[in-house]
Protein backbone atom coordinates (compact mmCIF):
# COMPACT_ATOMS: atom_id res chain seq x y z
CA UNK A 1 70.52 -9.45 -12.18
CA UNK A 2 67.70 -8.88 -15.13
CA UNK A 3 66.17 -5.96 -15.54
CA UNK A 4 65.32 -2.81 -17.15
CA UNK A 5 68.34 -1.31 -17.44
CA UNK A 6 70.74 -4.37 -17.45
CA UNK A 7 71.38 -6.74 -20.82
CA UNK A 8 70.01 -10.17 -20.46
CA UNK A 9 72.86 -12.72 -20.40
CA UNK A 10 73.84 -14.52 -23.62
CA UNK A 11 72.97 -17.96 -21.58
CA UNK A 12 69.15 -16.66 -22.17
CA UNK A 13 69.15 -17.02 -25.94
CA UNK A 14 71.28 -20.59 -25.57
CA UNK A 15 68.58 -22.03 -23.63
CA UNK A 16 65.59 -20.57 -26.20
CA UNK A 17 64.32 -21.88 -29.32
CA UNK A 18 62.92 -17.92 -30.70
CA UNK A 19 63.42 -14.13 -29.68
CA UNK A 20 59.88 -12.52 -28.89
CA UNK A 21 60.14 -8.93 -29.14
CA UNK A 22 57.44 -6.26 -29.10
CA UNK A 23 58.94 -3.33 -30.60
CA UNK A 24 58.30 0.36 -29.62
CA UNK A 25 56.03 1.53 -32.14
CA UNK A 26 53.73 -2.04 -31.98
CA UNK A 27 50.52 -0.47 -31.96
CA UNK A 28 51.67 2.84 -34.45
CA UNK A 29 50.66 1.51 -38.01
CA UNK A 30 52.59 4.03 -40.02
CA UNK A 31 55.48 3.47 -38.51
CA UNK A 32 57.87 0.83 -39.13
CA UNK A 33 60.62 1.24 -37.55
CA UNK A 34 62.85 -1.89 -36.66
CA UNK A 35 65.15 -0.96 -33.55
CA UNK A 36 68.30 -3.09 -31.71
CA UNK A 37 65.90 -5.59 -30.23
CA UNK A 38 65.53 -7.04 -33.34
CA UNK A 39 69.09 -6.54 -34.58
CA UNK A 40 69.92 -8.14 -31.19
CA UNK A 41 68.44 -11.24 -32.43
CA UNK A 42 70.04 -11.08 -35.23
CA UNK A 43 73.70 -10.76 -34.23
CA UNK A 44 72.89 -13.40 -31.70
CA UNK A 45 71.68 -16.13 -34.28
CA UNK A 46 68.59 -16.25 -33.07
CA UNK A 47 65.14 -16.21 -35.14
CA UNK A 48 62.69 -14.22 -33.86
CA UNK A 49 59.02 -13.18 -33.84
CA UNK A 50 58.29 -9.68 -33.97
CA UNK A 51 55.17 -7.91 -32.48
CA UNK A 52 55.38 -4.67 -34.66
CA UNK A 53 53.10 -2.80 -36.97
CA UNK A 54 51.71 -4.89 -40.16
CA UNK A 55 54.24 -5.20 -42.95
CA UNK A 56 57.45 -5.24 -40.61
CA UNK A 57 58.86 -8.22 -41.67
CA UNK A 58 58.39 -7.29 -45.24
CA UNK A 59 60.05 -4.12 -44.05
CA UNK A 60 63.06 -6.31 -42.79
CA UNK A 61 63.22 -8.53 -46.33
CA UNK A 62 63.81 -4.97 -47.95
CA UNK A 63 67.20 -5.01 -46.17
CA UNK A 64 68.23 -8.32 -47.31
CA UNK A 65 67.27 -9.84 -44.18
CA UNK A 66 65.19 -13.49 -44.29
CA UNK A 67 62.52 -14.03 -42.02
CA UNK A 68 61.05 -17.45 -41.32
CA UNK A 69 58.15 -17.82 -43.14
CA UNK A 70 58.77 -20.96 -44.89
CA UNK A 71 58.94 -22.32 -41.49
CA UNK A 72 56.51 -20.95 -39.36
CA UNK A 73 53.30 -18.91 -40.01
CA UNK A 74 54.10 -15.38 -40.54
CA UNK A 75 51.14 -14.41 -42.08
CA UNK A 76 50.54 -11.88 -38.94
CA UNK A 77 52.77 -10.09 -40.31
CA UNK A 78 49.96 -9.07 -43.22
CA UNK A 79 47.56 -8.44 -40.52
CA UNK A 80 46.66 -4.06 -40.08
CA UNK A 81 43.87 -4.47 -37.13
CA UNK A 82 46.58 -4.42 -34.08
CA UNK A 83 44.38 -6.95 -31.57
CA UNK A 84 44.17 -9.55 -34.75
CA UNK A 85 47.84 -9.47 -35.23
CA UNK A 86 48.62 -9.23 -32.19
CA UNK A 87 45.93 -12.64 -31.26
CA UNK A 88 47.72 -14.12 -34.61
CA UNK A 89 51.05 -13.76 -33.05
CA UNK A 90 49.41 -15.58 -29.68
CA UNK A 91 47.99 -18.17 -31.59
CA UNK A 92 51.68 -18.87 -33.37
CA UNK A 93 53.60 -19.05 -29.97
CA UNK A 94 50.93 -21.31 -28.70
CA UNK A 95 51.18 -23.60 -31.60
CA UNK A 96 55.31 -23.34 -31.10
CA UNK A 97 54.66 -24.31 -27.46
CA UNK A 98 52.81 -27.42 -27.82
CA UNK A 99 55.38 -29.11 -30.55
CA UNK A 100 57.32 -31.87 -29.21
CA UNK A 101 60.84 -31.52 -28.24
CA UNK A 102 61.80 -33.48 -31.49
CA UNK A 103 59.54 -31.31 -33.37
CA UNK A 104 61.53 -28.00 -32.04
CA UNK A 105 64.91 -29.49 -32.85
CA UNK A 106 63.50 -30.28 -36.77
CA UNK A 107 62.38 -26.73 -36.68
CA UNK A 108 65.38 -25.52 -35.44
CA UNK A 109 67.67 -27.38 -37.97
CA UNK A 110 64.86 -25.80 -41.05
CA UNK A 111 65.83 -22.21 -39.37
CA UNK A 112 69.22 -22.54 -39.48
CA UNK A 113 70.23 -21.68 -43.04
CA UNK A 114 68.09 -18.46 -42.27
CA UNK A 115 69.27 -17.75 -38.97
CA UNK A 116 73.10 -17.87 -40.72
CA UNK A 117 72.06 -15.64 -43.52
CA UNK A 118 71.18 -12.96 -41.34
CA UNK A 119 73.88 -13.43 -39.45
CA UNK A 120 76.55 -12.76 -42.43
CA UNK A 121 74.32 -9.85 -43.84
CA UNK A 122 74.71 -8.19 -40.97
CA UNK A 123 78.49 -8.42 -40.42
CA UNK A 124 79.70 -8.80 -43.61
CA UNK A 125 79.13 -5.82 -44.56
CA UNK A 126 75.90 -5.52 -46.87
CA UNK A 127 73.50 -4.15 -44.26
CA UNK A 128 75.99 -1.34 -43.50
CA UNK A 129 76.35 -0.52 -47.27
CA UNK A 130 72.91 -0.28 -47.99
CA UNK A 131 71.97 1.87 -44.47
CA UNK A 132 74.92 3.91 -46.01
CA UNK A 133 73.76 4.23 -48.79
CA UNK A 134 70.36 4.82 -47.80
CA UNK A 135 71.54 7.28 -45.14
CA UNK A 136 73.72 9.67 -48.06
CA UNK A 137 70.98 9.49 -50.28
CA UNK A 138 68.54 11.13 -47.26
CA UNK A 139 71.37 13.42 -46.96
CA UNK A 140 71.57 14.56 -50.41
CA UNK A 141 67.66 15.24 -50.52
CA UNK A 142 67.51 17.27 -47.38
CA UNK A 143 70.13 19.34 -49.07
CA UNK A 144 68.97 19.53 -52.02
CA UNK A 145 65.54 20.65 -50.02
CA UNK A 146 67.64 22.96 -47.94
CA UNK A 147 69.15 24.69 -51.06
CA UNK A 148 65.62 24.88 -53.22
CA UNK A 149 63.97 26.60 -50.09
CA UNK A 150 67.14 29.23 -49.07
CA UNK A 151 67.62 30.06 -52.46
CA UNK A 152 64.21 30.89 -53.71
């Protein structure tokens, strides 16, 4: 059974060409927040489209992810009005839709080399170094914060 509180099965993402997710904060423009839907993806080797606030994907490249965008049009990603971007990202699934089944399988194959990318980022070990490292480095400044303010 599918639903809210149960994971969809794996068979899902064999039969699918792209992960659609509309994260959380989709409509909250300063913040970017990526969350497990799109690490699902990810770990999954699956590219994905993501309905999230303008500049998310960029936000993603920061982490030494790659996104698709010299594949399909990601240019939504630019987009700050949230009904543009989010008509952008209707447009793009429409224009995924209507490509022929040979068509799909050629963009498949371009995605690949991404899709495997991501895929070793994310469990080889960079993406955890850099969230720890990111992580320590918020530690050490609410700290340091902690210390200026109790010892004033």
């Amino acid at each position: 059974m599918v639903g809210a509180f149960s994971p969809v099965p794996n068979e899902f993402y064999l039969d699918s060409y792209f992960s659609i997710y509309v994260e959380s904060n989709c409509l909250q423009p300063d913040l970017i927040h990526i969350t497990e839907k799109t690490f699902k993806a990810i770990a999954l080797e699956m590219p994905f489209i993501l309905v999230a606030p303008s500049g998310s994907l960029e936000y993603l490249r920061s982490y030494g992810f790659q996104t698709f965008d010299s594949v399909i049009d990601e240019s939504y990603d630019q987009e700050s009005n949230d009904i543009r971007r989010i008509e952008r990202v209707t447009k793009l699934l429409r224009d995924l839709n209507n490509l022929s089944f040979h068509e799909r399988q050629q963009l498949q194959r371009a995605m690949l080399p991404m899709v495997e990318h991501n895929y070793n980022h994310f469990y080889n070990g960079d993406f955890e170094h850099i969230l720890w490292d990111e992580f320590t480095s918020m530690l050490g400044k609410l700290e340091n914060d902690f210390c200026i303010r109790f010892n004033q």
